[in-house]
Protein backbone atom coordinates (compact mmCIF):
# COMPACT_ATOMS: atom_id res chain seq x y z
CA UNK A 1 -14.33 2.91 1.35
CA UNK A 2 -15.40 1.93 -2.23
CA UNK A 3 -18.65 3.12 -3.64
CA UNK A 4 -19.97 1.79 -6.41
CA UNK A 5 -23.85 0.96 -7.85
CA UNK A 6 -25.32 -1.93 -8.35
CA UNK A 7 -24.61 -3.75 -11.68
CA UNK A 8 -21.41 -1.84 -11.82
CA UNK A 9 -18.25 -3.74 -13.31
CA UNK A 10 -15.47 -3.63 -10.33
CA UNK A 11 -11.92 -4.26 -10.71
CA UNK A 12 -10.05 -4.41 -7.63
CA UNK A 13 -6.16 -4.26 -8.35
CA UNK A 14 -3.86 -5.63 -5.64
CA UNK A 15 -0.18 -5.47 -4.63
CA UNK A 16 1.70 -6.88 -1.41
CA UNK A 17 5.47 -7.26 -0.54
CA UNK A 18 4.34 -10.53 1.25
CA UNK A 19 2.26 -13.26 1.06
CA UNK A 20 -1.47 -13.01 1.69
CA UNK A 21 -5.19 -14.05 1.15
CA UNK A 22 -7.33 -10.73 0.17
CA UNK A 23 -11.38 -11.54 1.08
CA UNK A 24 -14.26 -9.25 -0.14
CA UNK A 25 -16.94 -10.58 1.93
CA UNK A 26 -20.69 -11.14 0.73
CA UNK A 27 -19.03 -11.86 -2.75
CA UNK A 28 -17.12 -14.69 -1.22
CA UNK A 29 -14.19 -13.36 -3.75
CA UNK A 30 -10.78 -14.57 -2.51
CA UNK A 31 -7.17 -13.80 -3.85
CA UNK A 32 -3.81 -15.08 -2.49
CA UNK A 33 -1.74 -12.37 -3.36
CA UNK A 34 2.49 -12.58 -3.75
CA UNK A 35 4.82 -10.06 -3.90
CA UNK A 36 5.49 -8.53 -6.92
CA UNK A 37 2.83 -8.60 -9.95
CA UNK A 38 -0.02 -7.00 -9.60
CA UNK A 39 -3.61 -9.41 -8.81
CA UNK A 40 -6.42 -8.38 -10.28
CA UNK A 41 -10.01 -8.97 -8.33
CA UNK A 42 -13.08 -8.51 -11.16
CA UNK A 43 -16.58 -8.81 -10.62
CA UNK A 44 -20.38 -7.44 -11.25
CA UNK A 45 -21.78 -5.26 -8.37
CA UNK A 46 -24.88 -7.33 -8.21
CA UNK A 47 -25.80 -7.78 -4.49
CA UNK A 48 -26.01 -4.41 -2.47
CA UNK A 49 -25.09 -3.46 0.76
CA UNK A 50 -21.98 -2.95 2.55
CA UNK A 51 -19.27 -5.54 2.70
CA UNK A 52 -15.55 -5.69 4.51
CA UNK A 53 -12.10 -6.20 2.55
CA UNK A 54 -10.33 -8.22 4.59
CA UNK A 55 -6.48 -9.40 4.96
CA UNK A 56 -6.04 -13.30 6.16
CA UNK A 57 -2.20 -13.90 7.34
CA UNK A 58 -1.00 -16.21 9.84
CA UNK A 59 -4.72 -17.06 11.19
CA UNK A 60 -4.85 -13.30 12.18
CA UNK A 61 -8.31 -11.19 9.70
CA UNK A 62 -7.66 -7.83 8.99
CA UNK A 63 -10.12 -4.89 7.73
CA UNK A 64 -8.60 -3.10 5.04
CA UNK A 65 -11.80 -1.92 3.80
CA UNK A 66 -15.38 -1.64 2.56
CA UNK A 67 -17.13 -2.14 -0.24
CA UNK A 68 -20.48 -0.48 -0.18
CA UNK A 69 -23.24 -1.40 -3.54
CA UNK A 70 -25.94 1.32 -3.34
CA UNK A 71 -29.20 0.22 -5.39
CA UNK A 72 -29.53 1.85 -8.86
């Protein structure tokens, strides 16, 4: 779980030792990720609420998290 407030700057920093897409939903933010360097996800908190990190491989969505915006 991630907390932040709205109108917070978020940097999400992800590594993988295999391919994958990385999807913060609500945001409609998506990364393909490769192994090795490190991918950075940036954005403004602006809409609130709580919103699932997911892993896409293979045609198979995975939770890896949530991202929850609480109002200011």
């Amino acid at each position: 779980m991630i907390r932040v407030r709205q109108g917070d700057d978020v940097v999400l920093r992800w590594s993988t030792d295999e391919p994958v897409s990385v999807h913060l939903h609500g945001y409609d933010i998506e990364k393909e990720l490769k192994p090795g360097p490190v991918t950075t996800m940036w954005f403004v908190a602006a809409a609130t609420g709580r919103f699932p990190i997911t892993r896409h491989r293979h045609g198979e969505e995975v939770t890896l998290g949530y991202l929850e915006v609480h109002p200011r």
